[in-house]
Protein backbone atom coordinates (compact mmCIF):
# COMPACT_ATOMS: atom_id res chain seq x y z
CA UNK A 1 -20.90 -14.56 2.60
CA UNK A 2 -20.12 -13.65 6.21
CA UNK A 3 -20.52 -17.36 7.79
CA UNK A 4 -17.26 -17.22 9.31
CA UNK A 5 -13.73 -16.48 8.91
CA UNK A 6 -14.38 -13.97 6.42
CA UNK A 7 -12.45 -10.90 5.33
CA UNK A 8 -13.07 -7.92 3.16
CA UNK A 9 -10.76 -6.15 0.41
CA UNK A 10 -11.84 -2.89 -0.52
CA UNK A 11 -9.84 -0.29 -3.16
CA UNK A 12 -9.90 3.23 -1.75
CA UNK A 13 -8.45 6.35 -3.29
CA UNK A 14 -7.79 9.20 -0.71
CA UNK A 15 -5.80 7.28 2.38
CA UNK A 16 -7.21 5.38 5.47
CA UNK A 17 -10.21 7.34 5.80
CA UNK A 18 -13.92 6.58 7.14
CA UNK A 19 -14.81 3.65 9.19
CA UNK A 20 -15.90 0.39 7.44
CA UNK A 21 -20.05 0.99 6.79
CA UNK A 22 -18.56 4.29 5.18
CA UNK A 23 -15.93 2.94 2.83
CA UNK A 24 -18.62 1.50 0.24
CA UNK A 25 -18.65 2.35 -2.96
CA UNK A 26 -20.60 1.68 -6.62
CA UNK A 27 -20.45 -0.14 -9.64
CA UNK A 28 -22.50 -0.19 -12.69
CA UNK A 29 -23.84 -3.91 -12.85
CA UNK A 30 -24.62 -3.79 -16.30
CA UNK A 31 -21.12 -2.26 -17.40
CA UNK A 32 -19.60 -4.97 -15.60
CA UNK A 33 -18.64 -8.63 -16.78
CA UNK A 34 -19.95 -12.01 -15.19
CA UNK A 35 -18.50 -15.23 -15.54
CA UNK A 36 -17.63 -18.19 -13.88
CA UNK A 37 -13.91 -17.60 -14.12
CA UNK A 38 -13.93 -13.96 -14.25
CA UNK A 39 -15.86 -10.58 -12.19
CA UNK A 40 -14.71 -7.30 -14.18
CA UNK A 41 -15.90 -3.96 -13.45
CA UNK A 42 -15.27 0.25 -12.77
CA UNK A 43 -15.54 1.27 -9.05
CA UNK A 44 -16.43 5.46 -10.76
CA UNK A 45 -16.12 7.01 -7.22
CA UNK A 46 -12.22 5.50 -6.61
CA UNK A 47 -11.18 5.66 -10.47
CA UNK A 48 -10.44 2.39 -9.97
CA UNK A 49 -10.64 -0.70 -12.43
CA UNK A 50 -10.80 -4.23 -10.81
CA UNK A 51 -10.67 -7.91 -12.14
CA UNK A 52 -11.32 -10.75 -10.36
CA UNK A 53 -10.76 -14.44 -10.82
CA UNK A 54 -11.15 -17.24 -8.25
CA UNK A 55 -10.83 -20.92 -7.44
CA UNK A 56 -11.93 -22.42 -4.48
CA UNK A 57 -9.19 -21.07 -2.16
CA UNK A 58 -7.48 -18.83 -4.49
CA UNK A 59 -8.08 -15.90 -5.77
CA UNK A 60 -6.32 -13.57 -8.29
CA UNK A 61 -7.25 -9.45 -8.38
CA UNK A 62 -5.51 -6.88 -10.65
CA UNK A 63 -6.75 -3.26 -9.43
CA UNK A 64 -6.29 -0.62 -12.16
CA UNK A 65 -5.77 2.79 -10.46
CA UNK A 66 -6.63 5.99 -12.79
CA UNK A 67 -2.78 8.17 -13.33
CA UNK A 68 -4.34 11.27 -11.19
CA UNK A 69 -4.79 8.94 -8.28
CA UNK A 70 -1.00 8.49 -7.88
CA UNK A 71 0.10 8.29 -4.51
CA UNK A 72 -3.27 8.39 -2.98
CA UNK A 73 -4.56 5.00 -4.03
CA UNK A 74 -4.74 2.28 -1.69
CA UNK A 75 -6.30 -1.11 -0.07
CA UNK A 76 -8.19 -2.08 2.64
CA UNK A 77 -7.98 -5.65 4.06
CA UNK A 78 -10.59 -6.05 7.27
CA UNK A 79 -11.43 -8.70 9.67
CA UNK A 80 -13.61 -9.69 11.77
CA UNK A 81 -16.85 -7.68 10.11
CA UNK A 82 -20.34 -8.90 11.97
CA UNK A 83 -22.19 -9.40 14.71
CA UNK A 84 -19.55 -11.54 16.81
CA UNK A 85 -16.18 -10.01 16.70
CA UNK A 86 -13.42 -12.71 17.69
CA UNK A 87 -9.59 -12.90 18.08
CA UNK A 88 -8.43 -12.35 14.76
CA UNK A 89 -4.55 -11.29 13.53
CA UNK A 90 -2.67 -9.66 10.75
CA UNK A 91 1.20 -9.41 9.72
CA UNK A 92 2.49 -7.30 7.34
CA UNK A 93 5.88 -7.27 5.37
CA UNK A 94 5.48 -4.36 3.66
CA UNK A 95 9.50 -4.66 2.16
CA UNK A 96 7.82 -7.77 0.17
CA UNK A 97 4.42 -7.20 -0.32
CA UNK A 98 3.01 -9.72 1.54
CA UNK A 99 0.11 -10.07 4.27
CA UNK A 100 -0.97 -12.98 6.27
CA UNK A 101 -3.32 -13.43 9.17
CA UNK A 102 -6.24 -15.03 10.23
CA UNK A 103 -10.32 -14.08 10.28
CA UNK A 104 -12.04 -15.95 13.63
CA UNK A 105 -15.32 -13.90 12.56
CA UNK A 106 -18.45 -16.12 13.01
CA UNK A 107 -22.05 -15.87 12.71
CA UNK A 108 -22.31 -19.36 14.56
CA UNK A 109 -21.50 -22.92 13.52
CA UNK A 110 -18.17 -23.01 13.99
CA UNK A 111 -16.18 -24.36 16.62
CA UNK A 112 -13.96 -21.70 19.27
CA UNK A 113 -10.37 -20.92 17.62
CA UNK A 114 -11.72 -22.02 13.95
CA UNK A 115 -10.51 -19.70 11.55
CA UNK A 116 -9.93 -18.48 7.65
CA UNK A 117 -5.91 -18.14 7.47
CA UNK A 118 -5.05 -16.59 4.73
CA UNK A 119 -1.58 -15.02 2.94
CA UNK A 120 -2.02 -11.94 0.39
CA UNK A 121 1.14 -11.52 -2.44
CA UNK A 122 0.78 -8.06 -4.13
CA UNK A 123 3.21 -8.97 -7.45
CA UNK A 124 4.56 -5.70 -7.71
CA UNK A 125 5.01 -4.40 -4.25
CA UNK A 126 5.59 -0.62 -4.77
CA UNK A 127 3.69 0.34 -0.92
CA UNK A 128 4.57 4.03 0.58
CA UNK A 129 3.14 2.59 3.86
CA UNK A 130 1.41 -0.39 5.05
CA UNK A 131 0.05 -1.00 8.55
CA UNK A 132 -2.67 -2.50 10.85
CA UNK A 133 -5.51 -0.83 12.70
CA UNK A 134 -8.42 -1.00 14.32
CA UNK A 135 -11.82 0.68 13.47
CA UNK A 136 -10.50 2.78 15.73
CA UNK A 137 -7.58 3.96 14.83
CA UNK A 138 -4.15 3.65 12.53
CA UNK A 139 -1.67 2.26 14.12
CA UNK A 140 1.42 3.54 12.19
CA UNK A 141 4.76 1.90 12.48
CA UNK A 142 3.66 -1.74 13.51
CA UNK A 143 3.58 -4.47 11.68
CA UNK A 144 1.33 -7.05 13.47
CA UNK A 145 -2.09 -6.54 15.09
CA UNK A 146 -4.22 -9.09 17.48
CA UNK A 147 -7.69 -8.03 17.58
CA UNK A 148 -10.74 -8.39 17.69
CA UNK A 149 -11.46 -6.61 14.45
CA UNK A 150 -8.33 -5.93 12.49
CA UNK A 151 -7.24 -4.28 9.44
CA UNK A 152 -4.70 -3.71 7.02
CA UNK A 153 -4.10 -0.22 5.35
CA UNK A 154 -1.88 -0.24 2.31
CA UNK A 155 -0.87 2.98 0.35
CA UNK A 156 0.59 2.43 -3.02
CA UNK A 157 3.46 4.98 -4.52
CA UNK A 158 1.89 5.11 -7.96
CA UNK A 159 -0.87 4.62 -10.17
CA UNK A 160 -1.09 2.03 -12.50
CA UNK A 161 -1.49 -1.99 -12.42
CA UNK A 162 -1.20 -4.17 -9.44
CA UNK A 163 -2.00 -7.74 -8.43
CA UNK A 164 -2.59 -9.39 -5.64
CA UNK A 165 -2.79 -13.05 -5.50
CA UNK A 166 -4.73 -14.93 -2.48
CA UNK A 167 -5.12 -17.99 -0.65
CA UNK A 168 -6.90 -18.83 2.34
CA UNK A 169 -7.14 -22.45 4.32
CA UNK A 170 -9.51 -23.21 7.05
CA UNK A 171 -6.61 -25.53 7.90
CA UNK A 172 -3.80 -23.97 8.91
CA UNK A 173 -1.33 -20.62 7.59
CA UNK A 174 1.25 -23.16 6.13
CA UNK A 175 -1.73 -24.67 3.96
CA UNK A 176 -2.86 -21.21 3.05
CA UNK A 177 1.29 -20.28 1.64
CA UNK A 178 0.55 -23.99 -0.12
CA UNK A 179 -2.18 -22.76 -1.75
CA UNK A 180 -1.17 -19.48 -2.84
């Protein structure tokens, strides 16, 4: 993990919050479920249940947020995590859900300009707010963000169910909306 043109998703409960290396949070490895085609588990500190399943360039998550959690359940999408921050870039349409952008981040090995595109599709797009930043800062009412480590904050009106489906291409952005 990390190579290059990675990107991190984390669920948080309680807004935008602390910078990156003090969003982490726990699971209980043997309360969780393993598989090749599915990752289940409980995040206890953000009442949070997520799911995972993944192919190769694809991924599907359902995050389950507990009902006292409404309104102050959320996502983080960051860029650009490591020891070699690069040009990297998000959009958001929050009307629709959707995220795309890139991840330059390297740890070596990779050409200058390579990159992870990728597009994010939350199914049920119910957002109170959605915008970039840096680790830094919020940057409320934008909607795109070049930098060298950006990040998408999402805020969800409700508890409940919702799923986000992903693709990424080392190829291009139009491969990555392909794949998803």
């Amino acid at each position: 993990m990390g190579d290059f043109g990675h990107f991190d998703l984390l669920p948080v409960v309680g807004g935008f919050g602390p910078p990156p290396t003090e969003r982490q949070t726990t699971f209980d490895v043997a309360a969780s479920t393993f598989a090749p085609h599915r990752f289940a588990t409980k995040l206890p500190k953000d009442q949070t249940s997520l799911e995972l399943t993944a192919t190769e360039r694809c991924a599907m998550i359902e995050l389950t947020f507990a009902p006292d959690t409404a309104g102050h359940a959320g996502l983080v999408l960051q860029t650009g995590l490591g020891e070699a921050p690069t040009l990297s870039e998000v959009r958001i349409d929050q009307a629709q859900g959707h995220i795309e952008g890139v991840s330059r981040a390297s740890h070596g090995g990779s050409p200058p300009g390579f990159g992870c595109w990728l597009v994010i599709q939350i199914d049920n797009p119910s957002l109170a707010e959605a915008y970039p930043f840096t680790p830094e800062q919020p940057l409320h009412h934008r909607a795109q963000l070049e930098h060298a480590r950006p990040g998408v904050y999402l805020r969800f009106v409700g508890a409940g169910r919702f799923t986000l489906r992903i693709a990424t291409s080392f190829i291009s952005l139009d491969q990555a909306r392909i794949n998803l």
